[in-house]
Protein backbone atom coordinates (compact mmCIF):
# COMPACT_ATOMS: atom_id res chain seq x y z
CA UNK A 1 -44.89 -32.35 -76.60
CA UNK A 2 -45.09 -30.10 -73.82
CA UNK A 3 -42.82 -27.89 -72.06
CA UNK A 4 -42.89 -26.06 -68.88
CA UNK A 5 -42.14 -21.87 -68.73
CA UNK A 6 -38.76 -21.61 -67.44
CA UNK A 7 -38.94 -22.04 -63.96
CA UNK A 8 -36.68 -22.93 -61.06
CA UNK A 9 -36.48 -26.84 -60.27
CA UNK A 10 -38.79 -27.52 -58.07
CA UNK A 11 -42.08 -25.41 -59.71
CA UNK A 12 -40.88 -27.20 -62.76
CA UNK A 13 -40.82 -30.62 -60.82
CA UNK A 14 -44.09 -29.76 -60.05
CA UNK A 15 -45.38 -29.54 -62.76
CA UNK A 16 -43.90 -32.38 -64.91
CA UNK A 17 -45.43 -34.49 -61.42
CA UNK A 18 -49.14 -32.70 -62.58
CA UNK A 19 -48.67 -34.41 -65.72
CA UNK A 20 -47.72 -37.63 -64.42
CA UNK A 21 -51.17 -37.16 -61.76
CA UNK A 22 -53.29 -36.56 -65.22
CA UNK A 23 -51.77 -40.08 -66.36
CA UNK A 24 -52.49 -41.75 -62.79
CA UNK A 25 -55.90 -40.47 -63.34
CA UNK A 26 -56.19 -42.34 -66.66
CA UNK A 27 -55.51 -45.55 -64.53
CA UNK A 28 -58.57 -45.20 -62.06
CA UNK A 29 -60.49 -44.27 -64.93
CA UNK A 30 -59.84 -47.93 -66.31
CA UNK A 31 -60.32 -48.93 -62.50
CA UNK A 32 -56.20 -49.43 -62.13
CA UNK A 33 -54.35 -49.03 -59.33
CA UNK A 34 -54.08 -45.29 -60.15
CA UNK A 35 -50.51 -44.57 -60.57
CA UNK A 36 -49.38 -42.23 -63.61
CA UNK A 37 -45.37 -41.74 -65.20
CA UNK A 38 -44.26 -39.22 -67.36
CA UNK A 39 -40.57 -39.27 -68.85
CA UNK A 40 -38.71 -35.98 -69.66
CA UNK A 41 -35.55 -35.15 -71.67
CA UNK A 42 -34.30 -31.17 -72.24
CA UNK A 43 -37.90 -29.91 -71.21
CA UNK A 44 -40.01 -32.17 -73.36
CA UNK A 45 -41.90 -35.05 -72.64
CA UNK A 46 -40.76 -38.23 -74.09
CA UNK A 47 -42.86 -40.84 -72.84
CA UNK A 48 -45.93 -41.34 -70.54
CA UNK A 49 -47.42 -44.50 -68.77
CA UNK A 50 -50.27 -45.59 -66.75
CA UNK A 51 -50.86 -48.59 -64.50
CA UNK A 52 -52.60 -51.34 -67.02
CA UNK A 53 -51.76 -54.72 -65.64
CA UNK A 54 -55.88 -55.50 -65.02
CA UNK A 55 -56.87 -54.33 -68.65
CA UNK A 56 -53.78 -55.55 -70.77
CA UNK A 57 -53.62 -59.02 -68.66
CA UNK A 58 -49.47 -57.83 -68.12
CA UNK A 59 -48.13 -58.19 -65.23
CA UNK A 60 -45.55 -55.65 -66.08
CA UNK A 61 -47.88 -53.08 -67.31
CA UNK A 62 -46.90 -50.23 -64.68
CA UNK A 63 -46.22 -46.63 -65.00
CA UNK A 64 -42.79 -46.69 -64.98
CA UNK A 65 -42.23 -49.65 -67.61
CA UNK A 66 -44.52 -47.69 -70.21
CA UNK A 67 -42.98 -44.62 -69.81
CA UNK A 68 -39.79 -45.97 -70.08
CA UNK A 69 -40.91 -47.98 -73.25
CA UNK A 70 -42.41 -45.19 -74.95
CA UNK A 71 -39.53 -42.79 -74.14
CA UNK A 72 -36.84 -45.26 -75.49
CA UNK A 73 -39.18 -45.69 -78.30
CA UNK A 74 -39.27 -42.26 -78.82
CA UNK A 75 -35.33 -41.69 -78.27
CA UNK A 76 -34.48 -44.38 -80.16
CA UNK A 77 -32.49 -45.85 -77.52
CA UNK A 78 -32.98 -48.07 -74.49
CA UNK A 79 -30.52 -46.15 -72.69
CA UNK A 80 -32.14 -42.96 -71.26
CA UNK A 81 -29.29 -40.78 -70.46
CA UNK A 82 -30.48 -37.38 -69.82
CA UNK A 83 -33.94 -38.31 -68.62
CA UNK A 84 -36.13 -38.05 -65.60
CA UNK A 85 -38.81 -39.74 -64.63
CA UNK A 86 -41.81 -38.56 -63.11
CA UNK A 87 -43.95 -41.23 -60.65
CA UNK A 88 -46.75 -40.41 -58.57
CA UNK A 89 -45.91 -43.40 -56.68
CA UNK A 90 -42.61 -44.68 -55.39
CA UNK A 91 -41.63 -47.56 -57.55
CA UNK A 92 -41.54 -51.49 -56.85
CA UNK A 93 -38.80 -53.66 -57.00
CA UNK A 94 -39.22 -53.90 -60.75
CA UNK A 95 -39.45 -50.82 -61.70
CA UNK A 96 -36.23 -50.07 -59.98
CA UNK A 97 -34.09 -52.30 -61.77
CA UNK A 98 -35.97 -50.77 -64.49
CA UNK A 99 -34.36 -47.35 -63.65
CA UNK A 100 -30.89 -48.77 -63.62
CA UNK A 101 -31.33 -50.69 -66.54
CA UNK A 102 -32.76 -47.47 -68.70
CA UNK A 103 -30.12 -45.45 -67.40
CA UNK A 104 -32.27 -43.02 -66.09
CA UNK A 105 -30.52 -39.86 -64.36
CA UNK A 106 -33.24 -38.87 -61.97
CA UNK A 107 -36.26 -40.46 -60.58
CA UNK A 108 -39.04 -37.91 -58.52
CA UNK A 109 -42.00 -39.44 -57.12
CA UNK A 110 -44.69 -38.04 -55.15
CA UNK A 111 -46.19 -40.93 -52.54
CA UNK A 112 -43.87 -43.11 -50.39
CA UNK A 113 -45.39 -46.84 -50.80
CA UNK A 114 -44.65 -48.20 -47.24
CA UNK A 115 -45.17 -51.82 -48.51
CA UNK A 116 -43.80 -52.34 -51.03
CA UNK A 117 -41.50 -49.50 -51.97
CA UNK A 118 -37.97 -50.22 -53.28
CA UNK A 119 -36.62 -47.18 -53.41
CA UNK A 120 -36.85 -45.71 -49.77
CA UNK A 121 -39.59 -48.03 -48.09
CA UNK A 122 -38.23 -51.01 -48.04
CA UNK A 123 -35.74 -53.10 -50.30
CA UNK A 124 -33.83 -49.49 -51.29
CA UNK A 125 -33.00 -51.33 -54.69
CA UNK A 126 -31.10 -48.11 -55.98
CA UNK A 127 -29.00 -47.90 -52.97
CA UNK A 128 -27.25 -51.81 -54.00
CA UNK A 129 -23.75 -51.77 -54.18
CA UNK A 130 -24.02 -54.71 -57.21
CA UNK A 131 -26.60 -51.97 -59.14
CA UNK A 132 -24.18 -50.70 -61.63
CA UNK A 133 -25.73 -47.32 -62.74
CA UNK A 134 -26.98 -44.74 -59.95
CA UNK A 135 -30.01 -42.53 -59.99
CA UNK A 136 -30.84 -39.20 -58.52
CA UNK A 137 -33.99 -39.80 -56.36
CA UNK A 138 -36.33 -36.66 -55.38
CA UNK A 139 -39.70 -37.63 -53.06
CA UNK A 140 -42.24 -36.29 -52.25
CA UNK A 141 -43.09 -33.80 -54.93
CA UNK A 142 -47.15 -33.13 -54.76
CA UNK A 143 -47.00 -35.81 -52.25
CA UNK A 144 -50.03 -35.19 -50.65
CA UNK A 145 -51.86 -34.86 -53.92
CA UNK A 146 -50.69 -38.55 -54.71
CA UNK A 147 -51.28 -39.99 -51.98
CA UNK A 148 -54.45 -38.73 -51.68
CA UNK A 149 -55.91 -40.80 -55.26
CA UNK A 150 -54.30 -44.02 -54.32
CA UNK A 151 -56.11 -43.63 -50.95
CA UNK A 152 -59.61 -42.37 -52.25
CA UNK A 153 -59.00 -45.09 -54.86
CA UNK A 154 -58.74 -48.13 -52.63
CA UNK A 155 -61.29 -46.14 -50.34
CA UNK A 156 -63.71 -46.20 -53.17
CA UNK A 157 -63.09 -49.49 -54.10
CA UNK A 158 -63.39 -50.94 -50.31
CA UNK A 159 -66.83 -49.40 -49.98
CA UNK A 160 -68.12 -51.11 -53.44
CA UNK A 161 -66.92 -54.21 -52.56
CA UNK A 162 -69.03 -53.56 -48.55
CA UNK A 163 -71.94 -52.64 -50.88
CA UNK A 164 -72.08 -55.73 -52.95
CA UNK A 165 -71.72 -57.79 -49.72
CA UNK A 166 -74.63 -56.74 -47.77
CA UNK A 167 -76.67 -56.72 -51.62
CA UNK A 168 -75.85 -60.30 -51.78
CA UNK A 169 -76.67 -60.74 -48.27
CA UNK A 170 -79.67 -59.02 -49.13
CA UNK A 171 -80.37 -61.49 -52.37
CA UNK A 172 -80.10 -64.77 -50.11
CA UNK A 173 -82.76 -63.67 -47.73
């Protein structure tokens, strides 16, 4: 398990967000969506997650849920008072309730996801009045740095699918 050197906040948010960028890079490796989670407790890490849906055929194969399965795994305890989870993108509508549900303290992500983010984006799921457990929300740590592989990712994959177009254009002629 590893731990930062004592450092203020937001270094350390830093780099607990690097790890959760090494786990986003695990995703595109697999050809994922690539979006990476790392859960902490006292300075350790206690779970990490990539994006699987495409590989594992699961729907709810994100990040967030994998972290959050492997930390209350680890804790042994669904309830993960004390933690904070570390997202490289802002979380869906899912993974929200997922936050509340965990009992997750703190949630820092690094991209805003203007379409369907339900945190600050769009449906603001944390901000409900019926949610019954409230997070701490930090954005935008190594924001640029996230953003930046979700964006070379789906530029990458636009230009493969533009190549295998004009090849089968090619093929038919």
């Amino acid at each position: 398990m590893e731990t930062p050197p004592d450092q203020p906040e937001p270094t350390a948010d830093a780099h607990w967000m690097g790890l959760a960028l090494n786990e986003a890079r695990h995703a595109a490796e697999r050809d994922e969506v690539p979006v990476g989670a790392v859960v902490v407790r006292d300075g350790v890490v206690v779970g990490r997650g990539f994006n699987q849906p495409i590989s594992s055929c699961n729907p709810v194969a994100h990040a967030e849920i994998l972290a959050l399965e492997e930390a209350a795994r680890t804790l042994g305890n669904y309830r993960l008072l004390g933690c904070t989870l570390y997202v490289t993108l802002e979380p869906c509508t899912m993974c929200a309730g997922a936050l509340v549900h965990s009992r997750i303290d703190r949630l820092v992500y690094g991209a805003t996801e203007p379409k369907a983010g339900a945190v600050v984006s769009r449906a603001r799921v944390l901000e409900l009045e019926t949610m019954n457990h409230r997070v701490e929300v930090s954005g935008g740590v190594r924001g640029e740095e996230c953003s930046e592989l979700i964006s070379g990712f789906f530029r990458r994959r636009r230009a493969q699918k533009r190549a295998e177009r004009e090849r089968s254009r090619g093929d038919s002629t």
